[in-house]
N, C-alpha and C. Protein backbone atom coordinates (compact mmCIF):
# COMPACT_ATOMS: atom_id res chain seq x y z
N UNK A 1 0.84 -1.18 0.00
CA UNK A 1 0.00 0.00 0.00
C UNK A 1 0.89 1.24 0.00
N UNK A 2 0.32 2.63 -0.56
CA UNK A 2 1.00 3.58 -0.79
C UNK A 2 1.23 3.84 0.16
N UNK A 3 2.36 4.93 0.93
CA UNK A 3 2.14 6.15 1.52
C UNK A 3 1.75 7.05 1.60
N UNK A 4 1.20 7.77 0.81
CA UNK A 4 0.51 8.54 -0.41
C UNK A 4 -0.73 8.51 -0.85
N UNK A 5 -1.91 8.35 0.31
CA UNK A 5 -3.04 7.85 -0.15
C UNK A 5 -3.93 8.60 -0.93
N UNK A 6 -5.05 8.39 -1.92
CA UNK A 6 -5.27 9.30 -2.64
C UNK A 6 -6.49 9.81 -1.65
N UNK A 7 -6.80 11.29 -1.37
CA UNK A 7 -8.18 11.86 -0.84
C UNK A 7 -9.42 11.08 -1.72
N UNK A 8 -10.31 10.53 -1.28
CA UNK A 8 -11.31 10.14 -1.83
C UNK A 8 -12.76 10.76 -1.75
N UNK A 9 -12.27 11.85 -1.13
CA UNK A 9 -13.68 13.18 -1.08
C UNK A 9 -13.92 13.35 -2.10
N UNK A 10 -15.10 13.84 -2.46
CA UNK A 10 -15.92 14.95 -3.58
C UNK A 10 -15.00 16.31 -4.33
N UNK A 11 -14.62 16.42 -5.48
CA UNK A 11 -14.16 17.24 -5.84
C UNK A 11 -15.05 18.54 -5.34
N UNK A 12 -14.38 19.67 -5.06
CA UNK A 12 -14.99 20.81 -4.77
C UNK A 12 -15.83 21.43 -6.11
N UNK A 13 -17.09 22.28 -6.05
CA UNK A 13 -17.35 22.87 -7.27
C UNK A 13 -16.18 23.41 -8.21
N UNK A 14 -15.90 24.48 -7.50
CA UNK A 14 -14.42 25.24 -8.44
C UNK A 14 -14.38 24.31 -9.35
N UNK A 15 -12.71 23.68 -8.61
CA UNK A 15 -12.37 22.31 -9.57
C UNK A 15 -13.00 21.74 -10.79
N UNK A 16 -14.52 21.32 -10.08
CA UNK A 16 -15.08 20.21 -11.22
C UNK A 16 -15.89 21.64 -12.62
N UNK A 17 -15.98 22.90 -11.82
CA UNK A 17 -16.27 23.68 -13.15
C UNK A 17 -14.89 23.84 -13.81
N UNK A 18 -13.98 24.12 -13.04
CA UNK A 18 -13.04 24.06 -14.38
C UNK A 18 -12.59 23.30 -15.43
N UNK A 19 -12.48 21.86 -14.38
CA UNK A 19 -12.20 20.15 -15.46
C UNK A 19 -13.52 20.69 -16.85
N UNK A 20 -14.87 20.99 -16.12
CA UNK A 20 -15.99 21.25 -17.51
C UNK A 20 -15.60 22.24 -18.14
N UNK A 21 -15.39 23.22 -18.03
CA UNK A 21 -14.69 24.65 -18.88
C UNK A 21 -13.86 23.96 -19.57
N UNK A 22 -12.56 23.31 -18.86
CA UNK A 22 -11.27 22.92 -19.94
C UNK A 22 -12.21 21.73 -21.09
N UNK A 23 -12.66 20.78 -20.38
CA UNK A 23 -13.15 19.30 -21.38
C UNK A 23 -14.21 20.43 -22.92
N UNK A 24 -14.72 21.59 -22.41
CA UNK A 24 -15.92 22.12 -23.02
C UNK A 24 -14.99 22.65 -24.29
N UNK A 25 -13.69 23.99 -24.00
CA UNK A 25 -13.06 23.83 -24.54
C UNK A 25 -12.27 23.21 -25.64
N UNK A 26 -12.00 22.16 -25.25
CA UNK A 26 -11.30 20.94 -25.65
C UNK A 26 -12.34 20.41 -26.67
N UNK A 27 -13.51 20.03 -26.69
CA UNK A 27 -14.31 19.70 -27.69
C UNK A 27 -14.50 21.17 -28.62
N UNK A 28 -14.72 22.32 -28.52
CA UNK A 28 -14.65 23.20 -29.34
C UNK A 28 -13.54 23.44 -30.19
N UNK A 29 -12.40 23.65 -29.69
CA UNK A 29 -11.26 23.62 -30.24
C UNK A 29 -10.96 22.87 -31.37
N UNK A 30 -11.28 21.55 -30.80
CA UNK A 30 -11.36 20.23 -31.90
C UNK A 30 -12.66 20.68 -33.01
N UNK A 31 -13.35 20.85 -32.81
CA UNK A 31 -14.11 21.49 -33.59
C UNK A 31 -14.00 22.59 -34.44
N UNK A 32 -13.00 23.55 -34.21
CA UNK A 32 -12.31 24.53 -34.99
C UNK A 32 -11.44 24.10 -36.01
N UNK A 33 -10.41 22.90 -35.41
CA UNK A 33 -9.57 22.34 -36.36
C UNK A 33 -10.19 21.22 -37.31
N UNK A 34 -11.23 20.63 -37.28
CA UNK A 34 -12.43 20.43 -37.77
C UNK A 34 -12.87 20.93 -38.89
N UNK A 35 -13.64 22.29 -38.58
CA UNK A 35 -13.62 23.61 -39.52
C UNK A 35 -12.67 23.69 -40.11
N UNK A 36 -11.70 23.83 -40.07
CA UNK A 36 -10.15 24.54 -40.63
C UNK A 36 -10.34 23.50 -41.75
N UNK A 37 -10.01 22.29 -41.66
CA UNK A 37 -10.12 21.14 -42.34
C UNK A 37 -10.98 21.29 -43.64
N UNK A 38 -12.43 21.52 -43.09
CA UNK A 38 -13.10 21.89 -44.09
C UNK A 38 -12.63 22.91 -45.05
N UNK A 39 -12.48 24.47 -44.51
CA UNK A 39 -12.54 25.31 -45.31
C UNK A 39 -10.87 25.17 -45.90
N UNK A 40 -10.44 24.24 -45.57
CA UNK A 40 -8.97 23.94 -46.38
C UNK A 40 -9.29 23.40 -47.53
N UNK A 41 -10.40 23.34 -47.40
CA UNK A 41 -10.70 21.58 -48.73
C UNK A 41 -11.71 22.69 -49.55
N UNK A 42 -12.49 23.62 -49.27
CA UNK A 42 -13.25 24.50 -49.97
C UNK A 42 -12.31 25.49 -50.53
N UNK A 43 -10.94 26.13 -49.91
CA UNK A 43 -10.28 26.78 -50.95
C UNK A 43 -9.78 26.69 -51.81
N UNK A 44 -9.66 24.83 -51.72
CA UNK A 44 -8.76 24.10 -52.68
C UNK A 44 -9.56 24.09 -54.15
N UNK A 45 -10.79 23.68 -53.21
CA UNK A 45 -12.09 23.73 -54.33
C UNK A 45 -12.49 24.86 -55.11
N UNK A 46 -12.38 26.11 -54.86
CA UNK A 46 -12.68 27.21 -55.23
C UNK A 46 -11.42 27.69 -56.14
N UNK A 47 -10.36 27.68 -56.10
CA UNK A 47 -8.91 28.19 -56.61
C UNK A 47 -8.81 27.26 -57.87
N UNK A 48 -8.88 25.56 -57.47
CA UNK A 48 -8.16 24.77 -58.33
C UNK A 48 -9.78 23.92 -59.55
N UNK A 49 -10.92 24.05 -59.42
CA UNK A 49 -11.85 23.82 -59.94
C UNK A 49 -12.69 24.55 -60.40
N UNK A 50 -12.89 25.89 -59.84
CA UNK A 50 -13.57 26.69 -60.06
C UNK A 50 -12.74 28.07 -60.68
N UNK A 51 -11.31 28.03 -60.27
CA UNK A 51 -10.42 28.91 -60.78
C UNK A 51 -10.77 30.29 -60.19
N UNK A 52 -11.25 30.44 -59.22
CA UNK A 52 -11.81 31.87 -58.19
C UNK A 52 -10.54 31.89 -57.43
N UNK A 53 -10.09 33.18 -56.82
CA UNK A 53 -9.50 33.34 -55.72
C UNK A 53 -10.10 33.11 -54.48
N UNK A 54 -9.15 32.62 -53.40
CA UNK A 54 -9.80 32.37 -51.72
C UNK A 54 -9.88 34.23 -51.38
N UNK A 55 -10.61 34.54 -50.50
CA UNK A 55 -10.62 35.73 -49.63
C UNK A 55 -10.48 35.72 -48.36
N UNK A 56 -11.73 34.68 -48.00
CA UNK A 56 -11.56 34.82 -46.66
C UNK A 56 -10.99 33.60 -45.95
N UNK A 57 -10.83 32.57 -46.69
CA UNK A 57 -10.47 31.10 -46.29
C UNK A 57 -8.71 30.91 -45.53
N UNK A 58 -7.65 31.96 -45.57
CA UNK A 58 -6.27 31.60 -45.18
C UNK A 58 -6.50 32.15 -43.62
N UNK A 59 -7.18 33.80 -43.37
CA UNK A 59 -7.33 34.02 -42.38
C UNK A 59 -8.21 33.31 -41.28
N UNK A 60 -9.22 32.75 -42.34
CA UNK A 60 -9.78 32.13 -41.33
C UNK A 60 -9.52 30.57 -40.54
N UNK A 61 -8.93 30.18 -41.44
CA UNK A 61 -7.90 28.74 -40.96
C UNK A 61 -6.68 29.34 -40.15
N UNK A 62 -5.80 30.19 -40.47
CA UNK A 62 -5.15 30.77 -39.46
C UNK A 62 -5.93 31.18 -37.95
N UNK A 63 -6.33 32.09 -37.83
CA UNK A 63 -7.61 31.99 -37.05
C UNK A 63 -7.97 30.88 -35.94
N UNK A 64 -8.28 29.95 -36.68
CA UNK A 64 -9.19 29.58 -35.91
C UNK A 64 -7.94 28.18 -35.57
N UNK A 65 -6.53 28.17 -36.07
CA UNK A 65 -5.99 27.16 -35.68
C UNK A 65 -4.84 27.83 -34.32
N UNK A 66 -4.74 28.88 -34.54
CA UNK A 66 -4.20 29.35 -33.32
C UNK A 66 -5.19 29.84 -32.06
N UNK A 67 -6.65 29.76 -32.45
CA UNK A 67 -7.62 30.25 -31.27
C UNK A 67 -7.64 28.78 -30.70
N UNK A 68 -7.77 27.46 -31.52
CA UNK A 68 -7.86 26.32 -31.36
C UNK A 68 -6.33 25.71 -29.99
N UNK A 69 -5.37 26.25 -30.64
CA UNK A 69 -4.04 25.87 -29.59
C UNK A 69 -3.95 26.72 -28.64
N UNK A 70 -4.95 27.92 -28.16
CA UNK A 70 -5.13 28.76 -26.90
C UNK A 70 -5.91 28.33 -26.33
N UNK A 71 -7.73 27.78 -26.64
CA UNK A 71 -8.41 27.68 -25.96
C UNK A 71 -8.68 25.90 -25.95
N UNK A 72 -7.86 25.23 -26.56
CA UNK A 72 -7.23 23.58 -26.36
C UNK A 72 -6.69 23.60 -25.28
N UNK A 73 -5.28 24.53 -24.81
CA UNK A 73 -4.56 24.25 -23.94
C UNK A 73 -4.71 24.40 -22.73
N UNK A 74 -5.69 24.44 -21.97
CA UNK A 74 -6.65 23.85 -20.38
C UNK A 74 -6.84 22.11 -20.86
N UNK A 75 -7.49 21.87 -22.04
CA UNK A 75 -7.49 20.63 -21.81
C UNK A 75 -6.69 19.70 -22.30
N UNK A 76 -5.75 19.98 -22.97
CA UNK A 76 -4.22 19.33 -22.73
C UNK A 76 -3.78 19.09 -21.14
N UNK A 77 -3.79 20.28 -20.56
CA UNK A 77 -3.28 20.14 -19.71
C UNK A 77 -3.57 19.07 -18.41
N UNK A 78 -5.39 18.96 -18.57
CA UNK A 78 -6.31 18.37 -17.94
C UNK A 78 -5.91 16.90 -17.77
N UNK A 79 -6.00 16.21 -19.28
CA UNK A 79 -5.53 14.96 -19.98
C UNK A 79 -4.53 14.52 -19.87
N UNK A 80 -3.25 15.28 -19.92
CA UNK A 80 -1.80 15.57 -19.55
C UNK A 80 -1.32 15.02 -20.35
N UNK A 81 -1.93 15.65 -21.61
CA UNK A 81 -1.46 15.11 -23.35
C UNK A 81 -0.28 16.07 -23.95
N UNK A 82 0.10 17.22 -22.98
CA UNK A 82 1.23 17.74 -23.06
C UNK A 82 2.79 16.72 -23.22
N UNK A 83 4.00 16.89 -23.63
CA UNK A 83 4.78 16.46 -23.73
C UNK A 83 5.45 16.69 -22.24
N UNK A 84 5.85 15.47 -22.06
CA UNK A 84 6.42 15.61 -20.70
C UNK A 84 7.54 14.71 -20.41
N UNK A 85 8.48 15.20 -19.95
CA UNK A 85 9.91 14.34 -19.86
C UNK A 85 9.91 14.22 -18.36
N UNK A 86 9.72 13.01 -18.04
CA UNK A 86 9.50 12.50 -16.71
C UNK A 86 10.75 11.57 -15.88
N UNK A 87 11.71 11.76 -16.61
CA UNK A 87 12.74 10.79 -15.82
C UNK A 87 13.22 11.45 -14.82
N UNK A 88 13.72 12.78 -14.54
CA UNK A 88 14.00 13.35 -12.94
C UNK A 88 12.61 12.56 -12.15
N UNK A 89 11.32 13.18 -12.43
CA UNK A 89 10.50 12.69 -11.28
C UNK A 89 10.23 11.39 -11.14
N UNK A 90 10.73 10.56 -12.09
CA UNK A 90 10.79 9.12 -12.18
C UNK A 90 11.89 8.52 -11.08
N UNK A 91 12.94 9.23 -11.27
CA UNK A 91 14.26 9.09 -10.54
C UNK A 91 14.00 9.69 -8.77
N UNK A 92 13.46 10.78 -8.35
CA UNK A 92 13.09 11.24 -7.52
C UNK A 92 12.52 10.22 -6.27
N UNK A 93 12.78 10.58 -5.33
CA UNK A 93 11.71 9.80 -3.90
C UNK A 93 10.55 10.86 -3.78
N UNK A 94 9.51 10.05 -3.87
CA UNK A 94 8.29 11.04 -3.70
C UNK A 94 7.84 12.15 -2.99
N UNK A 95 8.66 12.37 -1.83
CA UNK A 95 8.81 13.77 -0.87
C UNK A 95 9.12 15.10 -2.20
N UNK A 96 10.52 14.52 -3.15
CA UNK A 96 11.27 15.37 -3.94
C UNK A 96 10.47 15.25 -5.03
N UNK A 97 9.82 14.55 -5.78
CA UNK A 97 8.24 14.72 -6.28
C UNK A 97 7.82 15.65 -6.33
N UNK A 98 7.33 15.38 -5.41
CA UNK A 98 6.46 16.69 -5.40
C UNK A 98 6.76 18.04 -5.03
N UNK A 99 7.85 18.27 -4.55
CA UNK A 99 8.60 19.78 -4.29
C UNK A 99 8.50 20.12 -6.08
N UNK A 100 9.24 19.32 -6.91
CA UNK A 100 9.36 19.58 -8.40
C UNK A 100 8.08 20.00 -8.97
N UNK A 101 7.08 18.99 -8.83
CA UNK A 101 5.62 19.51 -9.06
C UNK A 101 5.67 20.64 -8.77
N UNK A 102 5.30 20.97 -7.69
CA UNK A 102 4.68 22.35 -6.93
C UNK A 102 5.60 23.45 -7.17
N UNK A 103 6.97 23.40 -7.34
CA UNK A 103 7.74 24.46 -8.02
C UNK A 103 7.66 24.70 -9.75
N UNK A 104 7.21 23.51 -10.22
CA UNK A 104 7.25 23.51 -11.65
C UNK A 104 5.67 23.90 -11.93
N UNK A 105 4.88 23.97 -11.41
CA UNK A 105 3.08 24.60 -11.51
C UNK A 105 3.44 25.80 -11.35
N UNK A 106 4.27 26.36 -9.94
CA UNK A 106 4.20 27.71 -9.72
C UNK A 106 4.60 28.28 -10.86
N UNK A 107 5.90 28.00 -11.06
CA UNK A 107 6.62 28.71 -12.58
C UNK A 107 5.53 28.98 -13.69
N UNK A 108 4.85 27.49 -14.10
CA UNK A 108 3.84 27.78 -15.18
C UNK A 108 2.86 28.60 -14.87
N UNK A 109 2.20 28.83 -13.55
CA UNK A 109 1.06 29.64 -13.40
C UNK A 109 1.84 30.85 -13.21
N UNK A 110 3.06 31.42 -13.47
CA UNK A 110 3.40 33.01 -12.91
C UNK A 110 3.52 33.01 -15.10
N UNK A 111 4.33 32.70 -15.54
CA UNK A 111 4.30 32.71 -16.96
C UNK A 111 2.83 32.85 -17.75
N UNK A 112 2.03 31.77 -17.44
CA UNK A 112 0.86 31.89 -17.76
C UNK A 112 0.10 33.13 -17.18
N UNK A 113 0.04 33.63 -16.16
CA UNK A 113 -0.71 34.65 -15.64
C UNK A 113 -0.31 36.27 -15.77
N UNK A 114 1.06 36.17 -16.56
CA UNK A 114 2.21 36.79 -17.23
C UNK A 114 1.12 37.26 -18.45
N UNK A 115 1.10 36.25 -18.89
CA UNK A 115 0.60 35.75 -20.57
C UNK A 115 -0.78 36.39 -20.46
N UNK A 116 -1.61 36.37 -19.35
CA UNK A 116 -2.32 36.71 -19.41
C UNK A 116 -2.64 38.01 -19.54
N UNK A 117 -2.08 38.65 -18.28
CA UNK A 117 -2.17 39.84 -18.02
C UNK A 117 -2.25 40.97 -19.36
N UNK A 118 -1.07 40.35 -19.85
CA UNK A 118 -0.22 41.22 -21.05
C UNK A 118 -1.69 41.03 -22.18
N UNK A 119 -2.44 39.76 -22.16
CA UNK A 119 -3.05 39.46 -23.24
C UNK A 119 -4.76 40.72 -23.60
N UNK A 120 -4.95 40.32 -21.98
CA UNK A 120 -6.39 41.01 -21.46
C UNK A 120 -6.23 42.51 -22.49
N UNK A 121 -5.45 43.42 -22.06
CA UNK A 121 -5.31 45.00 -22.63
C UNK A 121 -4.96 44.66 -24.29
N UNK A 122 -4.72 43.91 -24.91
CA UNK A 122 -4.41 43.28 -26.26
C UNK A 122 -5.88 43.89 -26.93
N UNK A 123 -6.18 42.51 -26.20
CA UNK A 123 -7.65 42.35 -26.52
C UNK A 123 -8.86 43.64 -26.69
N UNK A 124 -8.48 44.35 -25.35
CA UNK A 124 -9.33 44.92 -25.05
C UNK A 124 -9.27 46.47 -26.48
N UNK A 125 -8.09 46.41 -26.62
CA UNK A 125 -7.47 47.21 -27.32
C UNK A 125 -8.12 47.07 -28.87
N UNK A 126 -8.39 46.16 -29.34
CA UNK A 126 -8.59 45.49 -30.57
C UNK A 126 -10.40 45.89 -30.38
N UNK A 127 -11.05 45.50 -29.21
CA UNK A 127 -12.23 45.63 -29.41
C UNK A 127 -12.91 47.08 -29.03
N UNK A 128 -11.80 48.29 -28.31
CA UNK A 128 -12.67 49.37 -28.32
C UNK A 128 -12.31 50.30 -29.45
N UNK A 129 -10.78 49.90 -30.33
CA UNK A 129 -10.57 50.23 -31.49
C UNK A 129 -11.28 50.31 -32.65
N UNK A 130 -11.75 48.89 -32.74
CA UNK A 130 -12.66 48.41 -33.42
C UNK A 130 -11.57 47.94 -35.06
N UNK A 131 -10.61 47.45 -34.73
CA UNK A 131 -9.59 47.15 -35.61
C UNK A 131 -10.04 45.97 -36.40
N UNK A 132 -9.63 45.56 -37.61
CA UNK A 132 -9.95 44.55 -38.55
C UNK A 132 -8.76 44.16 -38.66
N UNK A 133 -8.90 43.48 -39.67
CA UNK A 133 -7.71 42.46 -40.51
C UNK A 133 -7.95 43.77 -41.78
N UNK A 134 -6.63 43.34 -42.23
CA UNK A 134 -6.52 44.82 -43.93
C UNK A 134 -6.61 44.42 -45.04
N UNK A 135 -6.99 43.04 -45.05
CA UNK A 135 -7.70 42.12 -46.36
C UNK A 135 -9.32 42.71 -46.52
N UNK A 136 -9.14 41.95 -47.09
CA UNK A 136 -10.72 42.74 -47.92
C UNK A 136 -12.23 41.83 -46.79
N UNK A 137 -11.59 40.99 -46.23
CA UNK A 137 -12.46 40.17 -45.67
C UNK A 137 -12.83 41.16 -44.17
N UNK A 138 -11.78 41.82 -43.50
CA UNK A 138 -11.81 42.92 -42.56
C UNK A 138 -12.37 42.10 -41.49
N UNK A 139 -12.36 40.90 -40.97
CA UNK A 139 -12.22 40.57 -40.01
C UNK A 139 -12.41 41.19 -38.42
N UNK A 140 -13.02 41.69 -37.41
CA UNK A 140 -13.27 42.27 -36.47
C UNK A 140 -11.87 41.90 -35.75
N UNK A 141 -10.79 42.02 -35.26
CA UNK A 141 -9.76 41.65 -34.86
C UNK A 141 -9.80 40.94 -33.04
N UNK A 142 -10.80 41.50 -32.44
CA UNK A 142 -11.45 41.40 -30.87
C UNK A 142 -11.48 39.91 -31.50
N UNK A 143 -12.24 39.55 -32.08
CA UNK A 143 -12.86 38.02 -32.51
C UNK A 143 -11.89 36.82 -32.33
N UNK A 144 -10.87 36.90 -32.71
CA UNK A 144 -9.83 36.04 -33.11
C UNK A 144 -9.07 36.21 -31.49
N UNK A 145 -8.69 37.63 -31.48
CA UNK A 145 -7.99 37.52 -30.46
C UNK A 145 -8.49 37.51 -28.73
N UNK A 146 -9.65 37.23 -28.82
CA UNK A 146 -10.57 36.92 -28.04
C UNK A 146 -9.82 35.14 -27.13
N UNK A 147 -9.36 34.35 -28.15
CA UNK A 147 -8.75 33.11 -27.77
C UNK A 147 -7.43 33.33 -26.96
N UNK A 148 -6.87 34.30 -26.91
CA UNK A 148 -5.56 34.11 -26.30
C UNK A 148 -6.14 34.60 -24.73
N UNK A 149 -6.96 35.98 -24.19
CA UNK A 149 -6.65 35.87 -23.07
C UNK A 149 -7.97 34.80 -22.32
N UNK A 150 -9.05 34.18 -23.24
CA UNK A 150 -10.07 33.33 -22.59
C UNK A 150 -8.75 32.18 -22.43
N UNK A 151 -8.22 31.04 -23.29
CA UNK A 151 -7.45 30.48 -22.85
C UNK A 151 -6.52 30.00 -22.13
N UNK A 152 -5.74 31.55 -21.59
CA UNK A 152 -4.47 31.77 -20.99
C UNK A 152 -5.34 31.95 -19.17
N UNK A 153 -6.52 32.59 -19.52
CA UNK A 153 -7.22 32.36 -18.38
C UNK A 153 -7.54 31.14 -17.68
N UNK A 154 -8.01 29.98 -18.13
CA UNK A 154 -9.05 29.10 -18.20
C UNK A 154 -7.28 28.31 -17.99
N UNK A 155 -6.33 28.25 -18.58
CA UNK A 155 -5.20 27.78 -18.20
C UNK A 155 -4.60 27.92 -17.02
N UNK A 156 -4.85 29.15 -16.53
CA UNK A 156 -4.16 29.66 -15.38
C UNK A 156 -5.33 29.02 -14.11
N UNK A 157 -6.35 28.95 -14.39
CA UNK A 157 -7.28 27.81 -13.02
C UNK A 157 -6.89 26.48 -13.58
N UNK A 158 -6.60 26.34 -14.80
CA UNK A 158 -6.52 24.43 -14.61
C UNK A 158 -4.91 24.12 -13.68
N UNK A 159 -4.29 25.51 -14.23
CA UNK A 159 -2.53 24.78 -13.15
C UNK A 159 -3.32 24.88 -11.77
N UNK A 160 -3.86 26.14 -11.20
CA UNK A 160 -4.44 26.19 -10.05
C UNK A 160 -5.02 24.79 -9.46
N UNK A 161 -6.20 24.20 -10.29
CA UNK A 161 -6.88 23.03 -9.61
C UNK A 161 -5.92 22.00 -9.76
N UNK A 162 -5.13 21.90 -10.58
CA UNK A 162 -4.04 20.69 -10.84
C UNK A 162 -3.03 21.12 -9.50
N UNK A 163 -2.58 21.89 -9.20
CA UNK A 163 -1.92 22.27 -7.87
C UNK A 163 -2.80 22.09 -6.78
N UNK A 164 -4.11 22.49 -6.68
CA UNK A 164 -4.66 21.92 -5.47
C UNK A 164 -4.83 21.02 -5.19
N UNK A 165 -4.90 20.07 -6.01
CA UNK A 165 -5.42 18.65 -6.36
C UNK A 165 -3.86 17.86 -5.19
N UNK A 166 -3.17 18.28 -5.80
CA UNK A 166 -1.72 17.34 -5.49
C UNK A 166 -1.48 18.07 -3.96
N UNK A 167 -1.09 19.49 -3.63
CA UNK A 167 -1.40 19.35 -2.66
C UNK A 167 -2.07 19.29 -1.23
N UNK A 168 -3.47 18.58 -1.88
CA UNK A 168 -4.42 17.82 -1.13
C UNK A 168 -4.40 16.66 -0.89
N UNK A 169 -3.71 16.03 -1.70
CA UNK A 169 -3.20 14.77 -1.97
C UNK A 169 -4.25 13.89 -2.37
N UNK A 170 -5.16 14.44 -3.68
CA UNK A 170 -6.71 13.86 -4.76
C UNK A 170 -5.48 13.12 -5.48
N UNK A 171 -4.14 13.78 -5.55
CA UNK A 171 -3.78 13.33 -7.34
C UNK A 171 -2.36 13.28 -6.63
N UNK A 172 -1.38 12.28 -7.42
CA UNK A 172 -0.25 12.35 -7.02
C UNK A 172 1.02 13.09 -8.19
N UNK A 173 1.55 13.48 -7.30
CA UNK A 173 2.61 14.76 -8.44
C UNK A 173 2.94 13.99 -9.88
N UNK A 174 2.59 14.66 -10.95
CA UNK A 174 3.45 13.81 -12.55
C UNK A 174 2.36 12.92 -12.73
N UNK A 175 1.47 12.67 -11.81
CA UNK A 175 0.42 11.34 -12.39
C UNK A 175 1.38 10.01 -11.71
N UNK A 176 2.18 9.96 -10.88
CA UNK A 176 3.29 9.08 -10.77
C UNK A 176 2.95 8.53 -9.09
N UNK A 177 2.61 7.22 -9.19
CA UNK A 177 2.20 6.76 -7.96
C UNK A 177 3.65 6.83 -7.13
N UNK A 178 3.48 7.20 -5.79
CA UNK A 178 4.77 7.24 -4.94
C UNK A 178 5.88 5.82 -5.09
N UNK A 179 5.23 4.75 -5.10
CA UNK A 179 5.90 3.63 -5.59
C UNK A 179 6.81 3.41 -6.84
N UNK A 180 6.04 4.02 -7.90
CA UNK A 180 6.91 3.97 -9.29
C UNK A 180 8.22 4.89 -9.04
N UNK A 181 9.42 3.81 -9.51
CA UNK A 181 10.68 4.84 -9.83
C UNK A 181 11.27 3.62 -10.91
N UNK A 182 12.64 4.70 -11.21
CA UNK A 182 13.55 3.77 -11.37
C UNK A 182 13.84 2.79 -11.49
C-alpha cells in the first residue's frame, strides 16, 4: 500500500467547473480544427476547380488554428497530453516529487498569468478600437484575439486546480504513484 493515499472526497465545485470549462473547450477547439479542415478543402475547391480566388479562407484557418491551440490548452493540460519528460521525477523519492511539481506549476502559473495579463489589454485594445484584418475580408480583430486571453485564463485555473489537487493529496505529483521509480 501507498504512503501517499489518494483523498477520496468529492471534488470541490471550483475544480469540477473548471475540469468542464477545460473538457468544453477541448471539444470546441477540436471542432475549430475540424472547420479549418473543411474550409482547407473549400479553398482548394474554389482556386483549383472553379479557378476563383480564396478571400476569406487563409485568415480564417489561421484563425481559428491558433484560437484552437489557446483555448485547447486547459485541456491538454487536464488529460496531460502535453509532452512531458519525466525521468527526474521518475528518478526522484516522492517527498522530492512533489517539491518539483509544486515548483514547476508555480513557474507555469506566474508565466501563464504573465501571458495573461499582457493578453487582457491586447484584446481589449482590438475591441474598443474596433480594428480589422486589412484584407478585404476585414475581419473584427477582438474576434480572433478573443482566444488568447479566454485560454491563458481558463489555463491559469486548470494549473491552479491541478496544484490543489496534489497538494491535497486527490492526485499524485506527474500522475506518478509514490511507488513507481527507477
Amino acid at each position: 500500500m501507498s504512503s501517499l493515499a489518494l483523498n477520496p472526497a468529492p471534488l470541490p465545485l471550483w475544480v469540477r467547473a473548471v475540469h468542464a470549462a477545460s473538457r468544453a473547450l477541448g471539444v470546441f477547439s477540436a471542432g475549430m480544427i475540424a472547420l479549418s479542415v473543411g474550409v482547407i478543402c473549400h479553398m482548394v475547391f474554389v482556386r483549383a476547380v472553379l479557378n476563383q480566388s480564396s478571400i476569406w479562407q487563409t485568415e480564417f484557418v489561421t484563425f481559428c488554428l491558433i484560437g484552437a491551440t489557446f483555448l485547447g490548452a486547459p485541456y491538454i493540460l487536464l488529460t496531460r497530453g502535453h509532452v512531458n519528460v519525466d525521468v527526474v521525477p521518475l528518478m526522484a523519492a516522492p517527498g522530492l516529487r512533489r517539491v518539483l511539481y509544486i515548483v514547476g506549476m508555480l513557474i507555469s502559473l506566474v508565466f501563464c498569468a504573465i501571458f495573461f495579463k499582457a493578453a487582457v489589454p491586447w484584446w481589449h485594445e482590438a475591441w474598443t478600437s474596433g480594428s480589422t484584418t486589412p484584407s478585404i475580408w476585414r475581419v473584427a480583430l477582438w474576434i480572433p484575439y478573443l482566444a488568447v486571453p479566454v485560454g491563458m485564463g481558463l489555463l491559469c485555473l486548470q494549473l491552479l486546480a491541478d496544484l490543489w489537487l496534489v497538494i491535497t493529496r486527490r492526485n499524485h505529483p506527474f500522475g506518478l504513484p509514490p511507488d513507481e521509480r527507477l
